[in-house]
Protein backbone atom coordinates (compact mmCIF):
# COMPACT_ATOMS: atom_id res chain seq x y z
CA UNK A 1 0.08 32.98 -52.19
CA UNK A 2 2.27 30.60 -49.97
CA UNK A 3 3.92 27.47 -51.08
CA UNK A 4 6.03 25.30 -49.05
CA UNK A 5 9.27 24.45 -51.20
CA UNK A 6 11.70 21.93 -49.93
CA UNK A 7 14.85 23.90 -51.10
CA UNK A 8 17.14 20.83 -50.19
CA UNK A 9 17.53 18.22 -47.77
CA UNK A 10 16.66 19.58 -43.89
CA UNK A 11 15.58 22.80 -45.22
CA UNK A 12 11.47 24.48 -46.10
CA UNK A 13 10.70 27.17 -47.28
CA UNK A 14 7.53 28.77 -46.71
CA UNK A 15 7.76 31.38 -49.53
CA UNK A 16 4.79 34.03 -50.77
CA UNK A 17 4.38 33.76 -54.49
CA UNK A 18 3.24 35.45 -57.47
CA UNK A 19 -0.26 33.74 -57.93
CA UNK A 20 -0.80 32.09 -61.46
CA UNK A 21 -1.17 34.99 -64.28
CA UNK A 22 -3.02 33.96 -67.29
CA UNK A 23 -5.77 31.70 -68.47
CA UNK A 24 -4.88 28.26 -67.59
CA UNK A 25 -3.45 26.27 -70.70
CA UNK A 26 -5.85 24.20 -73.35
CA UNK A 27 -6.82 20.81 -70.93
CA UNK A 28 -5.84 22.26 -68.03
CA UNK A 29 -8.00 24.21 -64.66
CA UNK A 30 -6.22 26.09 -62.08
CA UNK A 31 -6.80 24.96 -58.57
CA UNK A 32 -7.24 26.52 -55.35
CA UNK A 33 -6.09 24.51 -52.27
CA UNK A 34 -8.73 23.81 -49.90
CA UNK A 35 -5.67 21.10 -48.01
CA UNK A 36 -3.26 18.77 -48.22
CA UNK A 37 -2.17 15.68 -46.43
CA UNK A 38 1.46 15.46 -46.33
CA UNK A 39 3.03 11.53 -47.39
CA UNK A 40 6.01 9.57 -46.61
CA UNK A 41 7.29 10.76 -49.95
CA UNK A 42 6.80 13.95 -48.91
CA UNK A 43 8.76 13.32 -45.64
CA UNK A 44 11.86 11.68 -47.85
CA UNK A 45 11.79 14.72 -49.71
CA UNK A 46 12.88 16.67 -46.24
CA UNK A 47 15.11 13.92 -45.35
CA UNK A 48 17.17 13.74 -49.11
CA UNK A 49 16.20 10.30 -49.11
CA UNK A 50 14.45 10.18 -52.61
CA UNK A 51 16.51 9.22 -55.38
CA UNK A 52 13.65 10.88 -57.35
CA UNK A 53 13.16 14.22 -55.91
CA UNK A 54 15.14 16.97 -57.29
CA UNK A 55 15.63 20.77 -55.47
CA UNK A 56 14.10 22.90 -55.03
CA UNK A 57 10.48 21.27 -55.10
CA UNK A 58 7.22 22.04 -54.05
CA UNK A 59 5.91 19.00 -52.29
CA UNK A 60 2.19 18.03 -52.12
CA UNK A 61 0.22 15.58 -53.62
CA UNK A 62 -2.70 14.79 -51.18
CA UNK A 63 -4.99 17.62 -52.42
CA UNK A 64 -8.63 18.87 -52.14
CA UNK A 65 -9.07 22.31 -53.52
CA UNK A 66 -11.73 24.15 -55.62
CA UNK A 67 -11.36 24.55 -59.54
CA UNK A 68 -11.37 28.86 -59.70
CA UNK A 69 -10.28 29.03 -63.04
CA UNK A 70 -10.70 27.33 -66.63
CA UNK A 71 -10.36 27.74 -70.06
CA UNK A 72 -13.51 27.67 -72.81
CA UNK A 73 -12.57 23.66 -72.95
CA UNK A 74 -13.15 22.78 -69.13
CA UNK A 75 -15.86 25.75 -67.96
CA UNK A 76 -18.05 23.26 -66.65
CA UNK A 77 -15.31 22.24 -63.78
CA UNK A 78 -15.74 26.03 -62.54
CA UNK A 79 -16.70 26.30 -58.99
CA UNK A 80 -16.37 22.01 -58.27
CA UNK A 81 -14.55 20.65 -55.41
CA UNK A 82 -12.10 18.01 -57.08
CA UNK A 83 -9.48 15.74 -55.77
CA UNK A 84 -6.46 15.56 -58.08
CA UNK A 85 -4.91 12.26 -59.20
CA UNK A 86 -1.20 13.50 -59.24
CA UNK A 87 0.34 11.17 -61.90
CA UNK A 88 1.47 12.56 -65.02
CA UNK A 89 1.92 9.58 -67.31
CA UNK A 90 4.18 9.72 -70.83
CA UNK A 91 0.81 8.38 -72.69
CA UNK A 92 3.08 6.16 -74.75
CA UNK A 93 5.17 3.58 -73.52
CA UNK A 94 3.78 0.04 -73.11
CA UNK A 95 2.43 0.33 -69.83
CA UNK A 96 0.57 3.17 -71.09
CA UNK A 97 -0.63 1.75 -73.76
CA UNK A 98 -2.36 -1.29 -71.77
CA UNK A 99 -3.94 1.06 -69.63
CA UNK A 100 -1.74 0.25 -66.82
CA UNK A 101 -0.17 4.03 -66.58
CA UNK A 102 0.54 3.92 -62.86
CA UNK A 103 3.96 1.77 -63.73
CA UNK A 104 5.01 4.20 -66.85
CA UNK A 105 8.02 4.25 -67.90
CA UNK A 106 8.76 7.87 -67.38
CA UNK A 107 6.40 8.63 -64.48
CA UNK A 108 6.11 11.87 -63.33
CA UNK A 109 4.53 12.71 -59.75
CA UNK A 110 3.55 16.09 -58.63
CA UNK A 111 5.49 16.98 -55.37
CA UNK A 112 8.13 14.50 -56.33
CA UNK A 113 9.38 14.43 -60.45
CA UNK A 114 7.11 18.13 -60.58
CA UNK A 115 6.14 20.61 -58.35
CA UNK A 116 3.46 19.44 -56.20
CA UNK A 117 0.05 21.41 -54.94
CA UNK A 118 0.87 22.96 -51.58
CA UNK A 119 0.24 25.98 -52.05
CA UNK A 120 -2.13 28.88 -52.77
CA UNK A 121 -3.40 27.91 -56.31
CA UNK A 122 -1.74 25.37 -59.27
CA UNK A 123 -2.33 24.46 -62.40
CA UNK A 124 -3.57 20.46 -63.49
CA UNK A 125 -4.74 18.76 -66.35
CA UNK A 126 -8.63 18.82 -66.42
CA UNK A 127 -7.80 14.28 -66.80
CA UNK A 128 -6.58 14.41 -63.22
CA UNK A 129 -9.59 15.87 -61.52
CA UNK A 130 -12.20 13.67 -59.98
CA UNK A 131 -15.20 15.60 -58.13
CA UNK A 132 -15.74 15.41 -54.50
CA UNK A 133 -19.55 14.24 -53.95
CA UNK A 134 -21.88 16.20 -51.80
CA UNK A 135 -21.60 14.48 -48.37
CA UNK A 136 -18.18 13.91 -48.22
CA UNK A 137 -16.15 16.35 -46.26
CA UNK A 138 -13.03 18.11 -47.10
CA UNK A 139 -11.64 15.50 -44.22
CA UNK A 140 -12.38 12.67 -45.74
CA UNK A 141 -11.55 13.74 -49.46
CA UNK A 142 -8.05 14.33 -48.50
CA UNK A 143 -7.53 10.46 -47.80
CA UNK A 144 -8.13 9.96 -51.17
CA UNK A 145 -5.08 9.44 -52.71
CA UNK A 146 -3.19 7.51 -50.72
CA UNK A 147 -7.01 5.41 -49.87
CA UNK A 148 -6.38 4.70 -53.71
CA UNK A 149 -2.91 3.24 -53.16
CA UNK A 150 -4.41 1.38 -49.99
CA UNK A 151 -7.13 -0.03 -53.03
CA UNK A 152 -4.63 -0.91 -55.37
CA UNK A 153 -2.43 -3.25 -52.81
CA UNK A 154 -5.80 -5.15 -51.98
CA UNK A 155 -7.16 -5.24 -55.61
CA UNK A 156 -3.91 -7.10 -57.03
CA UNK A 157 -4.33 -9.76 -55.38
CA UNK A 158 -7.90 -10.03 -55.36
CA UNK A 159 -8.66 -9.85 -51.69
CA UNK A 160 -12.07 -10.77 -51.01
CA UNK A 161 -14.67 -11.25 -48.49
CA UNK A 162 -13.90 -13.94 -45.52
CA UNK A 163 -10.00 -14.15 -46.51
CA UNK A 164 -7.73 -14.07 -44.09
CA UNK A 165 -5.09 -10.88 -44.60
CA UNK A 166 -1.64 -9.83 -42.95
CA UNK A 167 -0.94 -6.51 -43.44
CA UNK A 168 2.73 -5.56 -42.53
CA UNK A 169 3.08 -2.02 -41.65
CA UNK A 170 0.49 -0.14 -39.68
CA UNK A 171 1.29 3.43 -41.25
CA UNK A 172 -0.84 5.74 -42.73
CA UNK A 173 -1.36 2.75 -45.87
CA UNK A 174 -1.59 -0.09 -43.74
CA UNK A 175 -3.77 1.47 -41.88
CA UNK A 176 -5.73 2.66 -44.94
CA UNK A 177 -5.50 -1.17 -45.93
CA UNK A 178 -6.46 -2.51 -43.27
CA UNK A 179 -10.00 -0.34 -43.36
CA UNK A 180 -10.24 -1.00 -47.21
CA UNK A 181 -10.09 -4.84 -46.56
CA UNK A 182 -12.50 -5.69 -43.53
CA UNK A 183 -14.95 -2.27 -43.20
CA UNK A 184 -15.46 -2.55 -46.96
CA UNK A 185 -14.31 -5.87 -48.47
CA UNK A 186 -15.20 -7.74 -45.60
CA UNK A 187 -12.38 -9.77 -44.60
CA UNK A 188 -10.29 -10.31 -41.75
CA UNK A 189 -7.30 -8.84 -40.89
CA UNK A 190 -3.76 -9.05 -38.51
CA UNK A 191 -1.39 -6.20 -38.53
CA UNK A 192 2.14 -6.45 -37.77
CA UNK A 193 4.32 -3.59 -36.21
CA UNK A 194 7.07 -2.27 -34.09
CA UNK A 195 5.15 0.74 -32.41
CA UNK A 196 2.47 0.01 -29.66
CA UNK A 197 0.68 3.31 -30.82
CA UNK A 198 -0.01 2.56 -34.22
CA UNK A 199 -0.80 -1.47 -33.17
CA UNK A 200 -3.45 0.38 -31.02
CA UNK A 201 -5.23 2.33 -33.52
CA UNK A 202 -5.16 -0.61 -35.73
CA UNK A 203 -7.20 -2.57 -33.36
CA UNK A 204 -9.69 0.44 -33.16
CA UNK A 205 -9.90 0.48 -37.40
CA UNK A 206 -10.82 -3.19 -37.34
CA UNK A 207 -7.76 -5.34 -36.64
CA UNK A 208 -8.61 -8.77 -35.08
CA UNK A 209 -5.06 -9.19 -33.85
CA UNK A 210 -2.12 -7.47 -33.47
CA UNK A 211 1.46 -8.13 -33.16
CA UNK A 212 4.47 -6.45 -32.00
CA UNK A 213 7.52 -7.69 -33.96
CA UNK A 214 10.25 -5.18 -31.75
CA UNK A 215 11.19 -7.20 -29.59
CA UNK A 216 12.44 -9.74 -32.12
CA UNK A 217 16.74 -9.37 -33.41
CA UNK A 218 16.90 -12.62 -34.22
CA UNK A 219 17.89 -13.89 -37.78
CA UNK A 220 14.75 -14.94 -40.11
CA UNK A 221 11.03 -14.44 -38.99
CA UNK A 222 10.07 -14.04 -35.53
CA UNK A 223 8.83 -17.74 -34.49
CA UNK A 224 6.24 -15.70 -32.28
CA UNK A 225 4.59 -14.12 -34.88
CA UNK A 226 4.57 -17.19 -37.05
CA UNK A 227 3.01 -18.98 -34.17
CA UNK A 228 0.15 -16.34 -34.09
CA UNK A 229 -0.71 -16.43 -37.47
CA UNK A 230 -1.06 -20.03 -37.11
CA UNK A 231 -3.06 -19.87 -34.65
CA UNK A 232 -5.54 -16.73 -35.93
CA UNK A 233 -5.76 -19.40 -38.68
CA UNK A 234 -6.61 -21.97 -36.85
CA UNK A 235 -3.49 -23.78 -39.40
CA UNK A 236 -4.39 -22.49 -42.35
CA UNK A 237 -1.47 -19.27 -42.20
CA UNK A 238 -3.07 -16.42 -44.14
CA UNK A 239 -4.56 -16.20 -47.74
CA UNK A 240 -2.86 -12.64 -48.15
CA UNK A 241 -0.05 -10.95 -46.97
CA UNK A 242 0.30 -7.26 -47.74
CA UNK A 243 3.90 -6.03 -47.15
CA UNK A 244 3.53 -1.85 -45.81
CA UNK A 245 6.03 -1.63 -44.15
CA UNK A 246 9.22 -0.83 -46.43
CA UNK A 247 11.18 -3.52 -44.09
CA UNK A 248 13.28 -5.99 -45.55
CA UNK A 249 12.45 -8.41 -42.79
CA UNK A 250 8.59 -8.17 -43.54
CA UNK A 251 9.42 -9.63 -47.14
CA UNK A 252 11.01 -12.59 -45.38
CA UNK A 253 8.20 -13.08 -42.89
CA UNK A 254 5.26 -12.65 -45.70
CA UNK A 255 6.83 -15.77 -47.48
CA UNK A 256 6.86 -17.92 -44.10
CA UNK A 257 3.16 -16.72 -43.34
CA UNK A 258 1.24 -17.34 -46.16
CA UNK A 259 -1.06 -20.35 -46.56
CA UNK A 260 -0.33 -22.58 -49.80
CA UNK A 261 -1.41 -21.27 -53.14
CA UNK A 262 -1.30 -17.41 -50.81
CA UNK A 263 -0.60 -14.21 -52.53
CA UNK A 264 1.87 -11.59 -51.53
CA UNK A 265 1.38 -7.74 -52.41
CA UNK A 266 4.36 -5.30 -52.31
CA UNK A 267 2.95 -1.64 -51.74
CA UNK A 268 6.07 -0.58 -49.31
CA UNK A 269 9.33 0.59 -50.41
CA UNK A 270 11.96 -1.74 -49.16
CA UNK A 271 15.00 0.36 -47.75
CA UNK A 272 17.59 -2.29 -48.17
CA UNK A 273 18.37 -5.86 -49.63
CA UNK A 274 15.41 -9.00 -49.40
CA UNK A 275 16.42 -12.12 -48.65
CA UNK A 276 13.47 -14.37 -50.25
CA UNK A 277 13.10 -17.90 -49.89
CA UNK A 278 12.27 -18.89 -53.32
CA UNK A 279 12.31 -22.72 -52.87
CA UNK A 280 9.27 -22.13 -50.37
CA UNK A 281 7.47 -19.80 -53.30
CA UNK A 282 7.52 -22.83 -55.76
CA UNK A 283 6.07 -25.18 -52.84
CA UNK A 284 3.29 -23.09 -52.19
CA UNK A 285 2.74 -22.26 -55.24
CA UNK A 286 2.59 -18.45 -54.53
CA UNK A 287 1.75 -15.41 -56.29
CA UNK A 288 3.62 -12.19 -55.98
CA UNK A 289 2.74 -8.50 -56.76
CA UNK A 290 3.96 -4.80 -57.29
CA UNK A 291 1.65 -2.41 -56.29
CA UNK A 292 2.90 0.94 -57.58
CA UNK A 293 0.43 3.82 -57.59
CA UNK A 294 -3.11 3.09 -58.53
CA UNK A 295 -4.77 2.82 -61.81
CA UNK A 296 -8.38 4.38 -62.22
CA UNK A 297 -9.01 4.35 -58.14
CA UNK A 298 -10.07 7.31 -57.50
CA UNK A 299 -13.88 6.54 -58.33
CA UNK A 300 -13.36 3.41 -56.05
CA UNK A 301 -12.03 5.57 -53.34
CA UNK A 302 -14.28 8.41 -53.50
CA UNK A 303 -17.88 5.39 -52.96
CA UNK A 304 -15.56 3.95 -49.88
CA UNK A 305 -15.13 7.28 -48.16
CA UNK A 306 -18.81 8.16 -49.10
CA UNK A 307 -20.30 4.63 -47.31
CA UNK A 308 -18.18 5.60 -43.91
CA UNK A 309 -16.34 2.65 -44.54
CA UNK A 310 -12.52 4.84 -43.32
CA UNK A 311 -12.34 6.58 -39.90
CA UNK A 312 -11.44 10.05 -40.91
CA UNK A 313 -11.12 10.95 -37.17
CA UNK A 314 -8.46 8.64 -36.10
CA UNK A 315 -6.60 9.13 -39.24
CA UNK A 316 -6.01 12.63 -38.99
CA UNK A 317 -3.96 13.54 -36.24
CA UNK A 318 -3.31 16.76 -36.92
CA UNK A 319 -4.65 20.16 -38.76
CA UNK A 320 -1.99 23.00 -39.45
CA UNK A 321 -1.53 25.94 -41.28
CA UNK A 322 0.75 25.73 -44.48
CA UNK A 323 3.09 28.02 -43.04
CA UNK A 324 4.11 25.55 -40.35
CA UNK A 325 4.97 23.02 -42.90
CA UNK A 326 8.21 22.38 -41.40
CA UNK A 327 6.91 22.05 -38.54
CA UNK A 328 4.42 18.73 -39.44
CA UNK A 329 7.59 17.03 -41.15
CA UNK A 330 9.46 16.86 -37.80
CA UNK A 331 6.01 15.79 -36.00
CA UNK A 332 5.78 12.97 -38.66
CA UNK A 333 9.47 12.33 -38.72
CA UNK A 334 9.26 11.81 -35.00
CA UNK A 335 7.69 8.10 -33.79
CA UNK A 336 6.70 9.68 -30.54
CA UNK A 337 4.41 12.29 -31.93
CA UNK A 338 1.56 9.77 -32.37
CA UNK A 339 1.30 11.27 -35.66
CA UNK A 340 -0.62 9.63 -38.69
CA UNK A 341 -2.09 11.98 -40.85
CA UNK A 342 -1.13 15.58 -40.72
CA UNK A 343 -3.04 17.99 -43.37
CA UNK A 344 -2.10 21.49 -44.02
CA UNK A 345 -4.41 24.22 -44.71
CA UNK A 346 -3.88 27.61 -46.41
């Protein structure tokens, strides 16, 4: 079987393995991969800009494949299509323990802590598997991991139908979040971004405005943007702001754009220092989240993609073999390649 190993920063390998000998062990299934989408994590991994990832690792944790093997405990998961939560919690710690195991303590994520599920076949606890319904294509199933991260930025705060939300960051989650809050939720949405592409595709996936923040270097939030807001909101500013983007600046300008008594969620990783106007917190009397993960999404996920409510089409860019895995991570570390999703296939 294949499996695409990143053996170190800048360098994949596409190598043929030994398949999996032996029964799988007591709670687990052995998996064959039908595809895989490949993440931003997955992408960092390539780059050597994970402090988490340690070489050589298998990446992959976007995965639909078909359970081919079990032991006596799990034969009824013979022969399903399953999507595979790839979190691999301690079980203990206190986060754990109040059922909140997406923020463990010692976290462990296939493609990232462990080796991840591109390739041929792999091995997963039978508690990770969720079936794919009949209906739902192999398309849409593998937008359902990071759909459930997309679910768990809009379900902290409590976004609801009507609300007004600012999504910052129209990548492959803010795009996801976007869909998640008007097509399902029902409420209205602005996305913020520096690439025309992905502003456009936004406004096809439900966007009522967009706006293009690159043309702003000034110091603070762009006054333009801040202007527009106020204006989509006829005054108001927005009742949620959902930072996506993993820009500094975007924590700044979620602060100056929400209404009073808004809510802020944090699903992007910030790549350098936030300067945060607390002062302006306590006068609007603000809330503030972490999104990390997801916790018990993947039901949630699996009825969205099942009611239609997520444009599979426009989401997936592009379909590839596994053995061009290098390949797809220059396509999505280049902004020109009007990449979003790329999957992989055996």
């Amino acid at each position: 079987m294949q499996a695409v190993i990143i053996a170190e920063p800048g360098k994949v390998d596409i190598v043929t393995a030994e398949p999996e000998t032996g029964s799988p062990a007591p709670g687990f299934v052995r998996v064959a991969l039908i595809q895989g989408g490949i993440c931003g994590s997955d992408l960092a991994a390539y780059l050597g800009t994970s402090p988490m990832v340690r070489y050589p690792r298998v990446i992959g944790h976007e995965l639909v494949g078909e359970v081919v093997e079990t032991g006596p405990d799990a034969a009824a998961w013979l022969g399903k299509r399953v999507v595979v939560e790839p979190m691999l919690p301690c079980g203990k710690c206190y986060p754990c323990r109040i059922g909140r195991y997406n923020a463990c303590v010692d976290l462990k994520v296939m493609g990232v802590h462990v080796d991840g599920g591109l390739r041929g076949v792999f091995d997963v606890p039978v508690s990770n598997l969720y079936e794919v319904p009949e209906g739902i294509s192999a398309d849409a199933a593998v937008l359902a991991e990071p759909l459930t991260i997309a679910l768990q930025a809009i379900t902290r705060p409590k976004v609801s139908k009507g609300e007004r939300v600012l999504i910052f960051g129209a990548g492959p989650i803010g795009l996801l979040v976007l869909q998640a809050a008007v097509a399902y939720i029902g409420a209205e949405a602005m996305v913020v971004d520096v690439r025309a592409d992905r502003l456009e595709a936004a406004k096809r996936l439900g966007a009522g405005v967009v706006y293009d923040v690159s043309g702003w270097a000034g110091e603070g939030t762009d006054p333009g943007l801040i202007a527009a807001v106020r204006e989509w909101t006829q005054g108001e500013m927005v009742h949620v702001a959902v930072e996506a983007s993993g820009h500094p600046a975007s924590m700044t300008a979620a602060v100056d754009c929400i209404a009073h008594c808004g809510r802020i969620s944090m699903v992007g990783w910030n790549k350098g220092p936030i300067v945060v106007d607390t002062v302006q917190l306590m006068r609007k009397e603000a809330d503030v989240y972490g999104s990390r993960n997801s916790t018990r999404m993947f039901p949630k996920a699996l009825e969205v993609l099942a009611g239609g409510h997520i444009d599979v089409e426009t989401m997936i860019t592009h379909r590839m073999p596994l053995s061009d895995a290098r390949a797809a991570l220059e396509l999505m570390k280049d902004p020109k390649s009007g990449a979003i999703k790329i999957v992989l296939r055996p």
